[in-house]
PDB file of N, CA and C in Angstrom:
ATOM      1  N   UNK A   1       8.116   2.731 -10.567  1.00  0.00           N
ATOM      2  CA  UNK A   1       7.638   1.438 -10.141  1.00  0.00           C
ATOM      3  C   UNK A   1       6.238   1.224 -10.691  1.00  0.00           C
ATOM      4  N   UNK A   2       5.689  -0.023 -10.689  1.00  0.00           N
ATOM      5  CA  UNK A   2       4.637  -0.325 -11.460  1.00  0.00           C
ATOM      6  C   UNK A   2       4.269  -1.192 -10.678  1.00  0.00           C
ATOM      7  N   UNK A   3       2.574  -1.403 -10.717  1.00  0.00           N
ATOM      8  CA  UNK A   3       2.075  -2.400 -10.257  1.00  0.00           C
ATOM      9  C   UNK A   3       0.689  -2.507 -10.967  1.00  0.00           C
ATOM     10  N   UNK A   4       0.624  -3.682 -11.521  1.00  0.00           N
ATOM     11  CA  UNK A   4      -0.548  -4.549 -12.431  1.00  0.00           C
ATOM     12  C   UNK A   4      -1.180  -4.825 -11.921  1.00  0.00           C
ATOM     13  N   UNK A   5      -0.659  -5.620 -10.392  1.00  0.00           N
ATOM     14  CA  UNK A   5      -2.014  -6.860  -9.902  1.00  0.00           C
ATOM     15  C   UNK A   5      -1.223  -7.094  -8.927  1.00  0.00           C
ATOM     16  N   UNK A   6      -2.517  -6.790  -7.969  1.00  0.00           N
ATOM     17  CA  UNK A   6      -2.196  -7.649  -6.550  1.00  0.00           C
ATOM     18  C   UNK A   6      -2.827  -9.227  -6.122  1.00  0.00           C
ATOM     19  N   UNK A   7      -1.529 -10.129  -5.533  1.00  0.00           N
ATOM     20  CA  UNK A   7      -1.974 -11.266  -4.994  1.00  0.00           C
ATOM     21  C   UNK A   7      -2.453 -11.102  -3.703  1.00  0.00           C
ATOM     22  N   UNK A   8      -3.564 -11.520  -3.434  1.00  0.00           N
ATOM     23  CA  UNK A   8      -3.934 -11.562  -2.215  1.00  0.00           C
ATOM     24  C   UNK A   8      -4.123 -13.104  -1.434  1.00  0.00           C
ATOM     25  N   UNK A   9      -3.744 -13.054  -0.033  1.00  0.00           N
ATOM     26  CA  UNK A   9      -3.520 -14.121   0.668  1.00  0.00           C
ATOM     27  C   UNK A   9      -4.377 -13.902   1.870  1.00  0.00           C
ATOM     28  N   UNK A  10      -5.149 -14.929   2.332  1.00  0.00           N
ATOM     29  CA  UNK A  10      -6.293 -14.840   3.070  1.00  0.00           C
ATOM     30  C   UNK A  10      -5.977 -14.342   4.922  1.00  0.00           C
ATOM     31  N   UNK A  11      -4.234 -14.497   4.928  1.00  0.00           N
ATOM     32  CA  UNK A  11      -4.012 -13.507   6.259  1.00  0.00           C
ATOM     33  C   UNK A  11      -3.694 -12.050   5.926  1.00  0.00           C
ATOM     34  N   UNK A  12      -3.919 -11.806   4.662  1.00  0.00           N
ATOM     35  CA  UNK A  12      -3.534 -10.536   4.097  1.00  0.00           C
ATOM     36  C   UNK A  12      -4.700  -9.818   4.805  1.00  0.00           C
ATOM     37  N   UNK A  13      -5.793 -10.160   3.665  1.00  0.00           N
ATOM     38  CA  UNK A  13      -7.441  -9.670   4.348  1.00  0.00           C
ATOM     39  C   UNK A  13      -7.284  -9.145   5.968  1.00  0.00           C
ATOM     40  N   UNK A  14      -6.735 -10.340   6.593  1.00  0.00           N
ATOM     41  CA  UNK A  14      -7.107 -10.492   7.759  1.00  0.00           C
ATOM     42  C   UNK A  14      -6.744  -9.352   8.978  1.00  0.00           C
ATOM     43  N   UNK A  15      -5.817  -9.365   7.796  1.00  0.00           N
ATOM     44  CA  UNK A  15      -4.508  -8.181   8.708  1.00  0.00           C
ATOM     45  C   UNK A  15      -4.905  -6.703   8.574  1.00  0.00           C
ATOM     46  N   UNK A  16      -5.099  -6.239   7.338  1.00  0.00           N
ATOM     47  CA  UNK A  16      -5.627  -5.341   7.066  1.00  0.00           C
ATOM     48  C   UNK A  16      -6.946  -4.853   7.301  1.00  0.00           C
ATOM     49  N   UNK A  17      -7.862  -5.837   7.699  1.00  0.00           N
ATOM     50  CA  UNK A  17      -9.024  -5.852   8.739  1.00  0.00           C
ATOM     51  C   UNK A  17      -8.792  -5.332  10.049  1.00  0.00           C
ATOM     52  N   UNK A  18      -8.017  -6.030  10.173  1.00  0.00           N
ATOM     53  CA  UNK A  18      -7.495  -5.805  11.801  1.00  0.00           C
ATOM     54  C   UNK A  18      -7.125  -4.054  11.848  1.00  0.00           C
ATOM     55  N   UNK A  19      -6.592  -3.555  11.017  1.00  0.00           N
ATOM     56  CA  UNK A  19      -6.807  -2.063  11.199  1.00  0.00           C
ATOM     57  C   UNK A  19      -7.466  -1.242  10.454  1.00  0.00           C
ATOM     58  N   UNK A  20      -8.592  -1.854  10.081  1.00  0.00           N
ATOM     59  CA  UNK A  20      -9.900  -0.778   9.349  1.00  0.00           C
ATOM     60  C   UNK A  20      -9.358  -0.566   8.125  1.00  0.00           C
ATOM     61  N   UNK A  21      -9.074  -1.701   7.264  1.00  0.00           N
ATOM     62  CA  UNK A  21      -8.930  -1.066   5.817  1.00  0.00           C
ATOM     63  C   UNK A  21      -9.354  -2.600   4.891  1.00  0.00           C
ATOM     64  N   UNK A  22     -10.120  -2.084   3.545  1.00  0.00           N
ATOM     65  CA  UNK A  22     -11.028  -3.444   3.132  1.00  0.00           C
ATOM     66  C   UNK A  22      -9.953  -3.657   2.024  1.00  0.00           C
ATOM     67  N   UNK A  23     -10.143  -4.523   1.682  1.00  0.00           N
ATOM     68  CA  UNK A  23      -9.277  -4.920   0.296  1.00  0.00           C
ATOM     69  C   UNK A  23      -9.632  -3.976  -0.597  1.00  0.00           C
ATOM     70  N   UNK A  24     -11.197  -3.449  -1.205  1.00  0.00           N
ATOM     71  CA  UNK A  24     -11.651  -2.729  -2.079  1.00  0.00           C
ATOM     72  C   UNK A  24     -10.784  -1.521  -1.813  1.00  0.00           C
ATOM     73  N   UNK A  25     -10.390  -0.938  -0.633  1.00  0.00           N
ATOM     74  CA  UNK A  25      -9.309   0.412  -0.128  1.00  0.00           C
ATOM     75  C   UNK A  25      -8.434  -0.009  -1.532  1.00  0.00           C
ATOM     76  N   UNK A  26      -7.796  -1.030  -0.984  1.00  0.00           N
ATOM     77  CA  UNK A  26      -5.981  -0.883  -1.158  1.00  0.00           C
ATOM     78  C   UNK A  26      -6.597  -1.051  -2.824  1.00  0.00           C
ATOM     79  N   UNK A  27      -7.356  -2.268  -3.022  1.00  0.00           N
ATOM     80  CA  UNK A  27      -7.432  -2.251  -4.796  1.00  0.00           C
ATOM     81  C   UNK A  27      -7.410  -0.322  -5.419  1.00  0.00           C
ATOM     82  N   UNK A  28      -8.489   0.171  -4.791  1.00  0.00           N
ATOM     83  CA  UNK A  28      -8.878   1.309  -5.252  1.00  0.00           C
ATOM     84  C   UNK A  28      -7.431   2.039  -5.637  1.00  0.00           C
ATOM     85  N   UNK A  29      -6.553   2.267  -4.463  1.00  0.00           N
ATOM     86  CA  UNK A  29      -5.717   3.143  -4.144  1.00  0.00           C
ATOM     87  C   UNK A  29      -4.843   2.855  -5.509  1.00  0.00           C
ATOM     88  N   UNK A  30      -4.359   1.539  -6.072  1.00  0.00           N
ATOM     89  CA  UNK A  30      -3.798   1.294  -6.752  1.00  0.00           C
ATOM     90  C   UNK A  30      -4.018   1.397  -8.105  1.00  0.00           C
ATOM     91  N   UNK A  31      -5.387   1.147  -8.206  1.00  0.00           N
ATOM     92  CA  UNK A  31      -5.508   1.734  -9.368  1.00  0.00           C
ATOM     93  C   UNK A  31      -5.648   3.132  -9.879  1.00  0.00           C
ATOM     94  N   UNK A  32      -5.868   3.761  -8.818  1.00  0.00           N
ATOM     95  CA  UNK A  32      -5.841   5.113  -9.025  1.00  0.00           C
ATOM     96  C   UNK A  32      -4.883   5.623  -9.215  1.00  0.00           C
ATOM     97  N   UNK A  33      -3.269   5.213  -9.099  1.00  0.00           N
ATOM     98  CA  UNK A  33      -2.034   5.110  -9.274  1.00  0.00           C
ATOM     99  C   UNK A  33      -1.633   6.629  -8.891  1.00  0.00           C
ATOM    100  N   UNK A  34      -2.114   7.051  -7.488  1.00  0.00           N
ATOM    101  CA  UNK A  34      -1.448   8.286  -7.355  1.00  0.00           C
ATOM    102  C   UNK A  34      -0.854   7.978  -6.054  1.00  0.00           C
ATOM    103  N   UNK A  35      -0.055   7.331  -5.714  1.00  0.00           N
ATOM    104  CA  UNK A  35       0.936   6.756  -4.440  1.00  0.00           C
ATOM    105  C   UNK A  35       2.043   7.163  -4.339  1.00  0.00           C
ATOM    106  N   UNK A  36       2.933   7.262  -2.984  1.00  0.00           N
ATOM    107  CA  UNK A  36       4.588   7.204  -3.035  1.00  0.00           C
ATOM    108  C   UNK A  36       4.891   5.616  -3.041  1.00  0.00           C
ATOM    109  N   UNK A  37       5.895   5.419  -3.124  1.00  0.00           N
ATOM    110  CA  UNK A  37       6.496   4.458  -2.413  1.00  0.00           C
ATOM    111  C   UNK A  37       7.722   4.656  -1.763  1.00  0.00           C
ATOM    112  N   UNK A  38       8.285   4.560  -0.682  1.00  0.00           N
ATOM    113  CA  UNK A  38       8.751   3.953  -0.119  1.00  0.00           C
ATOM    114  C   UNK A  38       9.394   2.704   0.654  1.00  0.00           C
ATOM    115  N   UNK A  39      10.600   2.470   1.644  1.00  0.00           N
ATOM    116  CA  UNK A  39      11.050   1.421   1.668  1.00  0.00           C
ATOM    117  C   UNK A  39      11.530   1.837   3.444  1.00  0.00           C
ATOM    118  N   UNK A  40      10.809   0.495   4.155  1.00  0.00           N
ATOM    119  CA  UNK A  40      11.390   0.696   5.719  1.00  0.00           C
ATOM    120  C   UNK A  40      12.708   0.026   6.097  1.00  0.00           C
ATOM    121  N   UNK A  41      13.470   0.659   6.580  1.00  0.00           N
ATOM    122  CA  UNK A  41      14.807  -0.024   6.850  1.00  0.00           C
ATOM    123  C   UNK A  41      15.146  -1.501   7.470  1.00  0.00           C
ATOM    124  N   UNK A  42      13.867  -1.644   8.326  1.00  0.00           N
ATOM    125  CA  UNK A  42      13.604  -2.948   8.879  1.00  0.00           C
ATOM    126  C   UNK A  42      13.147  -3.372   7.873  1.00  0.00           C
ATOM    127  N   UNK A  43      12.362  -3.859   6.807  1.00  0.00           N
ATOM    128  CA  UNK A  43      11.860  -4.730   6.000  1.00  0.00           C
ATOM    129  C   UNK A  43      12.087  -4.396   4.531  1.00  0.00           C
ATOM    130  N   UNK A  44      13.870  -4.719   4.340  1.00  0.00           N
ATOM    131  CA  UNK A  44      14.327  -3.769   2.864  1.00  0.00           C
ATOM    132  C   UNK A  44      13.841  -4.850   1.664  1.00  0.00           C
ATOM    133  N   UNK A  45      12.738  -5.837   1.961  1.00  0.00           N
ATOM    134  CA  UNK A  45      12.505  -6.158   0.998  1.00  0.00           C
ATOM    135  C   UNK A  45      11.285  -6.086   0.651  1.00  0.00           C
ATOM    136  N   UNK A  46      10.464  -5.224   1.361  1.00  0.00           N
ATOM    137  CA  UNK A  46       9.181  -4.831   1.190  1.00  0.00           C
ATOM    138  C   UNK A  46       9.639  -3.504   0.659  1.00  0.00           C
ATOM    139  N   UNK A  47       8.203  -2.997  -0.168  1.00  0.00           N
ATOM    140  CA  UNK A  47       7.850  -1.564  -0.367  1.00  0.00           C
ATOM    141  C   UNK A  47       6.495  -1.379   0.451  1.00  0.00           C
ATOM    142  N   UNK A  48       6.392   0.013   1.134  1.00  0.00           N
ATOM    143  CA  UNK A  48       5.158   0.620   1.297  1.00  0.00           C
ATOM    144  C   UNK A  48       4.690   1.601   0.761  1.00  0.00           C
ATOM    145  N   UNK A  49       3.361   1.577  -0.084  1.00  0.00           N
ATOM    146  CA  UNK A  49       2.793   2.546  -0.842  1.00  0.00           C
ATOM    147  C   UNK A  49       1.955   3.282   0.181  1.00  0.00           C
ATOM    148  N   UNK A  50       1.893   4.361  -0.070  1.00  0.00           N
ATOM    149  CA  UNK A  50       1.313   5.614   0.767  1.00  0.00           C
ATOM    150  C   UNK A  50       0.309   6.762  -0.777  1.00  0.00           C
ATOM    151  N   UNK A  51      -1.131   6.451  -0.653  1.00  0.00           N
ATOM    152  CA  UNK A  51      -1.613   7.027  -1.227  1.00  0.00           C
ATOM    153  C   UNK A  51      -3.402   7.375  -0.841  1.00  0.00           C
ATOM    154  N   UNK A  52      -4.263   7.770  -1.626  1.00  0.00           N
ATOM    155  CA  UNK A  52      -5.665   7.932  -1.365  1.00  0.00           C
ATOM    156  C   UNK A  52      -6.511   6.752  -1.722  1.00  0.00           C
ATOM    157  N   UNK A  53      -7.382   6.420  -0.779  1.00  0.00           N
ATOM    158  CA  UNK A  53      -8.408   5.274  -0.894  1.00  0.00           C
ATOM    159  C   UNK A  53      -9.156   6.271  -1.964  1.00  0.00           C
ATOM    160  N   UNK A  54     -10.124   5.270  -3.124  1.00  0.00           N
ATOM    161  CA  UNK A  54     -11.480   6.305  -3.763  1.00  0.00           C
ATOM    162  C   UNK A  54     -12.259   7.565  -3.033  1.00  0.00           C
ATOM    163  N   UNK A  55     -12.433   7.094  -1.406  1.00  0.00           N
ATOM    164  CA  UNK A  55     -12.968   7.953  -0.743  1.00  0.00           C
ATOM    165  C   UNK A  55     -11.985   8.705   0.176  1.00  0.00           C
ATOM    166  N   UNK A  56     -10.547   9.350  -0.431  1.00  0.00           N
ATOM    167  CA  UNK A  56      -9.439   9.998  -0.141  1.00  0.00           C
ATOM    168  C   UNK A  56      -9.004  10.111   1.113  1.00  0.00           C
ATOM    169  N   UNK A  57      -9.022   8.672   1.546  1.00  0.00           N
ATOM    170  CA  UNK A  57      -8.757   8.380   3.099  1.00  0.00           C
ATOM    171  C   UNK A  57      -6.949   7.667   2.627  1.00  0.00           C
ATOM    172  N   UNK A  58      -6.064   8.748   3.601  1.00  0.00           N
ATOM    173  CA  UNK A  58      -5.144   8.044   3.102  1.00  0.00           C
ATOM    174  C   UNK A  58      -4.594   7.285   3.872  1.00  0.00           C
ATOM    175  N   UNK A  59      -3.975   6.065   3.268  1.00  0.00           N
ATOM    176  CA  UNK A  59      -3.485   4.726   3.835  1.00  0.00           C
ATOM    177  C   UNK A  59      -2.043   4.353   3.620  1.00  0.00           C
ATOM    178  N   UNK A  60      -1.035   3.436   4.239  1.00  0.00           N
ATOM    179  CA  UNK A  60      -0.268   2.800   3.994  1.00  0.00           C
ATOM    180  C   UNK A  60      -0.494   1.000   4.018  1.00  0.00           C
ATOM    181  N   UNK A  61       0.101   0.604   2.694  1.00  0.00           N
ATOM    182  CA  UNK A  61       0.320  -0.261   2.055  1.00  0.00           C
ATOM    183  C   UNK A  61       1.543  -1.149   2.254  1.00  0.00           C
ATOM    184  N   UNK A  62       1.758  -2.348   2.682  1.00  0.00           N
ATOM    185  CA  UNK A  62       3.175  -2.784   2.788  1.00  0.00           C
ATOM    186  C   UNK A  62       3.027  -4.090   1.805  1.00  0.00           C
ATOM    187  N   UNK A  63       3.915  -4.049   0.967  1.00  0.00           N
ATOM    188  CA  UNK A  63       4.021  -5.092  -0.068  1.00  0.00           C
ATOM    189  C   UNK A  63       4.870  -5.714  -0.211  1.00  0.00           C
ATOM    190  N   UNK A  64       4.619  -7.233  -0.957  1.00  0.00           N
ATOM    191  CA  UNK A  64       6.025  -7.862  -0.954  1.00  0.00           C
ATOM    192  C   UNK A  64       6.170  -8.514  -2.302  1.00  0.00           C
ATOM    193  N   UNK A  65       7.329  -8.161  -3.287  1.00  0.00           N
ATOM    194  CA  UNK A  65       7.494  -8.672  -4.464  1.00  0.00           C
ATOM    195  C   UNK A  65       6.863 -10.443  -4.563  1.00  0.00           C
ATOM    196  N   UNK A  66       6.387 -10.124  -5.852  1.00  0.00           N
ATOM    197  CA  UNK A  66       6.228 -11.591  -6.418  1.00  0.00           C
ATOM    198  C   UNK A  66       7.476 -12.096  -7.428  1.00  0.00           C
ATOM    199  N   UNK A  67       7.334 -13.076  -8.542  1.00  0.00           N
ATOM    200  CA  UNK A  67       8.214 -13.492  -9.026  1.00  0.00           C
ATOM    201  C   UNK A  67       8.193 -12.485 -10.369  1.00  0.00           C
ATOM    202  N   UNK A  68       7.504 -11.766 -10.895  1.00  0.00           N
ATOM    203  CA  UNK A  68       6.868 -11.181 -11.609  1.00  0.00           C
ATOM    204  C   UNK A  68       7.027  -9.288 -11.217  1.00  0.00           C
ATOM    205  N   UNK A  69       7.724  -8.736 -11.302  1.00  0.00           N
ATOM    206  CA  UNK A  69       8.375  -7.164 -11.247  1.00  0.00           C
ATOM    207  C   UNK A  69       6.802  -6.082 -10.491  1.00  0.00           C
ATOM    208  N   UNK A  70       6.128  -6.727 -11.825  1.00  0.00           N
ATOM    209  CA  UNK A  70       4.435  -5.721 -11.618  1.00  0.00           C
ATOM    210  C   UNK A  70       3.251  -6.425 -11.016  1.00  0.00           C
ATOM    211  N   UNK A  71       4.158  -7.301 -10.161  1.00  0.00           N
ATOM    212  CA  UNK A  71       2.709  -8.110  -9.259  1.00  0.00           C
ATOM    213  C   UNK A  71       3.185  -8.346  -7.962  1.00  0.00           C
ATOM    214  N   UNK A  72       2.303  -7.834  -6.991  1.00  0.00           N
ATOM    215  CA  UNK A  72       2.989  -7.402  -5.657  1.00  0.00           C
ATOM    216  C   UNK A  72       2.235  -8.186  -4.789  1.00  0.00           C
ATOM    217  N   UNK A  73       2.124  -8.416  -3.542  1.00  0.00           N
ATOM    218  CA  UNK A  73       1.293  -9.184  -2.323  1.00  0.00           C
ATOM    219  C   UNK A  73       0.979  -8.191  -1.424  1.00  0.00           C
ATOM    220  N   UNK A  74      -0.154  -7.759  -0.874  1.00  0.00           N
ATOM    221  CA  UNK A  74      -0.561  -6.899   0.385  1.00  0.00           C
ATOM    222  C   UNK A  74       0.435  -7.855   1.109  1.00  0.00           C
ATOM    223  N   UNK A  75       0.897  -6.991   2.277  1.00  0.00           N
ATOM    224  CA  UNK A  75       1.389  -7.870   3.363  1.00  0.00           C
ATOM    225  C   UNK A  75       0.023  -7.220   4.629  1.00  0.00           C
ATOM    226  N   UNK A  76       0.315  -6.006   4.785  1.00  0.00           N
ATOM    227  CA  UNK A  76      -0.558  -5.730   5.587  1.00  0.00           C
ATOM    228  C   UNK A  76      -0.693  -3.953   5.528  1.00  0.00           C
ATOM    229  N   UNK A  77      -1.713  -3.116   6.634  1.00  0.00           N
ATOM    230  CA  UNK A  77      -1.867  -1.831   5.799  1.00  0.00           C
ATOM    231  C   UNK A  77      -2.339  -0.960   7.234  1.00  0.00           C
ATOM    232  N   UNK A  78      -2.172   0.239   6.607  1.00  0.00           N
ATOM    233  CA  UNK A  78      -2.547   0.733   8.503  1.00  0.00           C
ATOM    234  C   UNK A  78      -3.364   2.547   7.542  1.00  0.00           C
ATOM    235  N   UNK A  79      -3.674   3.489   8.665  1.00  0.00           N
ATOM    236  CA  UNK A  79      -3.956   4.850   8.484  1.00  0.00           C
ATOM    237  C   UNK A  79      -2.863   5.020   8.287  1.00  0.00           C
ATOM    238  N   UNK A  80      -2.356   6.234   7.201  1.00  0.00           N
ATOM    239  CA  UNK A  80      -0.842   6.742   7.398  1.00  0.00           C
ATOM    240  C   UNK A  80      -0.713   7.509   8.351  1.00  0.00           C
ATOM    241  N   UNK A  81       0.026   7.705   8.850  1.00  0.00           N
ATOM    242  CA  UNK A  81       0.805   8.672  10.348  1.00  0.00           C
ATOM    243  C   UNK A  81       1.001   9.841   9.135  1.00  0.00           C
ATOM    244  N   UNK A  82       1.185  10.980  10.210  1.00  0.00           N
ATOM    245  CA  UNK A  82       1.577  12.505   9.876  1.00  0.00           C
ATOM    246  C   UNK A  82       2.543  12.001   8.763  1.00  0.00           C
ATOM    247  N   UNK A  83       3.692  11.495   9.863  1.00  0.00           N
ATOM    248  CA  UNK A  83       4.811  11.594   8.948  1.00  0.00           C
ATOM    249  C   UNK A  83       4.741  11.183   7.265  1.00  0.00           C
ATOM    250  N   UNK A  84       4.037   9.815   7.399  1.00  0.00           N
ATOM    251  CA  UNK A  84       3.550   9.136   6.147  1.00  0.00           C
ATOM    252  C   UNK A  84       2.591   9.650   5.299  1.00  0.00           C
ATOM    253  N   UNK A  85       2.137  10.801   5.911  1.00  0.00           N
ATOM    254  CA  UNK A  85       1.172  11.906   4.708  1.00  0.00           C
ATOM    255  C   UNK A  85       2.165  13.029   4.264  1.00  0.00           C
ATOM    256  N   UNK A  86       2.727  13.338   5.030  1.00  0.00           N
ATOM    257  CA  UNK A  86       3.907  14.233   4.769  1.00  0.00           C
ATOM    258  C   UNK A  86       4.448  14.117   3.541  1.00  0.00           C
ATOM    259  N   UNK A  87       5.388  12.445   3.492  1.00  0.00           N
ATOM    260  CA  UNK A  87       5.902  12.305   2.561  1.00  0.00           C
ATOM    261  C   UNK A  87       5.525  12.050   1.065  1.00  0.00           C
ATOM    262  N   UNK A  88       3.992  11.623   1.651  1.00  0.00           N
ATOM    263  CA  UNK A  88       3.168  11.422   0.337  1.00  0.00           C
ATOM    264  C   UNK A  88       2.475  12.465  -0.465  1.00  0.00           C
ATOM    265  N   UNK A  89       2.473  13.606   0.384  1.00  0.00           N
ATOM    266  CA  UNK A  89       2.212  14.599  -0.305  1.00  0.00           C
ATOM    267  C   UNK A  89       3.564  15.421  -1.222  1.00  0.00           C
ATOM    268  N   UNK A  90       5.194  15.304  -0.849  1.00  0.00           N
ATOM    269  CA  UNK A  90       6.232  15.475  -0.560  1.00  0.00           C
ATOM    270  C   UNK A  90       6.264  14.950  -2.240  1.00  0.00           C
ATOM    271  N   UNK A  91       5.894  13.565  -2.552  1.00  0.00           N
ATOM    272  CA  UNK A  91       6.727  13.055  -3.217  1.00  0.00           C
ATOM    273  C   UNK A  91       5.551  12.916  -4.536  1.00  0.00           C
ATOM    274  N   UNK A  92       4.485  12.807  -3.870  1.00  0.00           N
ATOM    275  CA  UNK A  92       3.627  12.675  -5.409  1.00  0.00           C
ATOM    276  C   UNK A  92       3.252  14.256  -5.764  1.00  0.00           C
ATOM    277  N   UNK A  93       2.622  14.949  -5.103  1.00  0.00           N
ATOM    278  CA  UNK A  93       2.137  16.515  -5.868  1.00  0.00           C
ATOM    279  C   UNK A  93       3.386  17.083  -6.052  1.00  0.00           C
TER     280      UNK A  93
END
Protein backbone atom coordinates (compact mmCIF):
# COMPACT_ATOMS: atom_id res chain seq x y z
CA UNK A 1 0.00 0.00 0.00
CA UNK A 2 1.12 3.49 -0.66
CA UNK A 3 0.40 6.73 0.47
CA UNK A 4 1.56 10.21 -1.20
CA UNK A 5 -0.62 12.71 0.49
CA UNK A 6 -2.94 13.21 3.00
CA UNK A 7 -6.28 15.28 2.70
CA UNK A 8 -7.05 16.87 5.62
CA UNK A 9 -10.55 18.06 6.78
CA UNK A 10 -10.97 20.55 9.54
CA UNK A 11 -13.06 17.82 11.83
CA UNK A 12 -10.15 15.64 11.10
CA UNK A 13 -7.74 18.09 13.17
CA UNK A 14 -10.38 18.22 15.51
CA UNK A 15 -10.73 14.71 16.25
CA UNK A 16 -7.39 13.82 16.50
CA UNK A 17 -6.94 16.70 18.98
CA UNK A 18 -9.42 15.36 20.93
CA UNK A 19 -6.99 12.47 21.72
CA UNK A 20 -3.54 14.11 21.93
CA UNK A 21 -2.22 13.69 18.52
CA UNK A 22 -1.19 16.93 16.13
CA UNK A 23 -1.43 16.64 12.51
CA UNK A 24 2.54 17.17 12.38
CA UNK A 25 2.29 13.29 14.38
CA UNK A 26 0.34 11.59 11.71
CA UNK A 27 2.24 13.73 8.70
CA UNK A 28 5.55 12.59 10.36
CA UNK A 29 4.51 8.95 10.81
CA UNK A 30 3.80 8.75 7.16
CA UNK A 31 6.44 9.90 5.84
CA UNK A 32 8.61 7.99 7.65
CA UNK A 33 6.81 5.07 5.97
CA UNK A 34 7.49 2.52 8.64
CA UNK A 35 3.64 1.54 9.49
CA UNK A 36 1.28 -1.62 9.42
CA UNK A 37 -1.82 -1.36 8.06
CA UNK A 38 -4.59 -2.87 8.87
CA UNK A 39 -8.42 -3.10 8.41
CA UNK A 40 -11.35 -3.06 11.31
CA UNK A 41 -14.19 -5.28 10.63
CA UNK A 42 -16.63 -2.58 11.55
CA UNK A 43 -15.27 0.02 9.12
CA UNK A 44 -14.13 -2.36 5.98
CA UNK A 45 -13.70 0.64 4.15
CA UNK A 46 -11.26 2.34 6.15
CA UNK A 47 -7.58 1.35 6.73
CA UNK A 48 -5.73 1.96 10.05
CA UNK A 49 -2.07 2.64 10.00
CA UNK A 50 -0.23 1.76 13.16
CA UNK A 51 3.30 3.19 13.24
CA UNK A 52 6.02 5.74 15.06
CA UNK A 53 5.42 9.53 15.41
CA UNK A 54 9.27 11.35 14.66
CA UNK A 55 9.40 11.32 18.41
CA UNK A 56 8.59 7.28 18.39
CA UNK A 57 5.36 7.65 20.12
CA UNK A 58 3.31 5.09 18.59
CA UNK A 59 -0.11 5.89 17.18
CA UNK A 60 -3.08 4.64 15.27
CA UNK A 61 -4.28 6.22 12.18
CA UNK A 62 -7.78 5.60 10.63
CA UNK A 63 -8.10 6.53 7.00
CA UNK A 64 -10.42 6.79 4.35
CA UNK A 65 -9.71 6.32 0.55
CA UNK A 66 -9.86 9.24 -1.78
CA UNK A 67 -10.63 9.02 -5.48
CA UNK A 68 -6.98 8.69 -6.14
CA UNK A 69 -5.34 4.96 -4.76
CA UNK A 70 -2.19 7.09 -2.94
CA UNK A 71 -4.20 9.84 -1.32
CA UNK A 72 -5.92 9.03 1.83
CA UNK A 73 -8.10 11.33 4.50
CA UNK A 74 -7.20 11.19 8.39
CA UNK A 75 -10.51 10.19 9.69
CA UNK A 76 -9.38 10.23 13.16
CA UNK A 77 -6.30 8.75 15.46
CA UNK A 78 -5.82 7.52 19.01
CA UNK A 79 -2.41 5.99 21.24
CA UNK A 80 -2.15 2.43 19.93
CA UNK A 81 -3.40 -0.19 22.52
CA UNK A 82 -1.03 -3.21 23.42
CA UNK A 83 -2.75 -5.08 21.03
CA UNK A 84 -2.12 -2.43 18.19
CA UNK A 85 1.70 -2.30 19.07
CA UNK A 86 1.79 -5.89 19.03
CA UNK A 87 0.77 -6.11 15.64
CA UNK A 88 2.84 -3.35 14.50
CA UNK A 89 5.76 -4.61 15.65
CA UNK A 90 4.43 -8.25 14.25
CA UNK A 91 4.10 -6.98 10.87
CA UNK A 92 6.67 -4.27 10.10
CA UNK A 93 10.18 -5.55 11.89
Amino acid sequence: MEIERLVWLPASDEKLRQHGIERAEVDGMVLRNEWAVTVHEAYPDQIRVIGPTPAERIITVALQPTDDPTVWRPITGWDSTEGEKEYYWEEYR
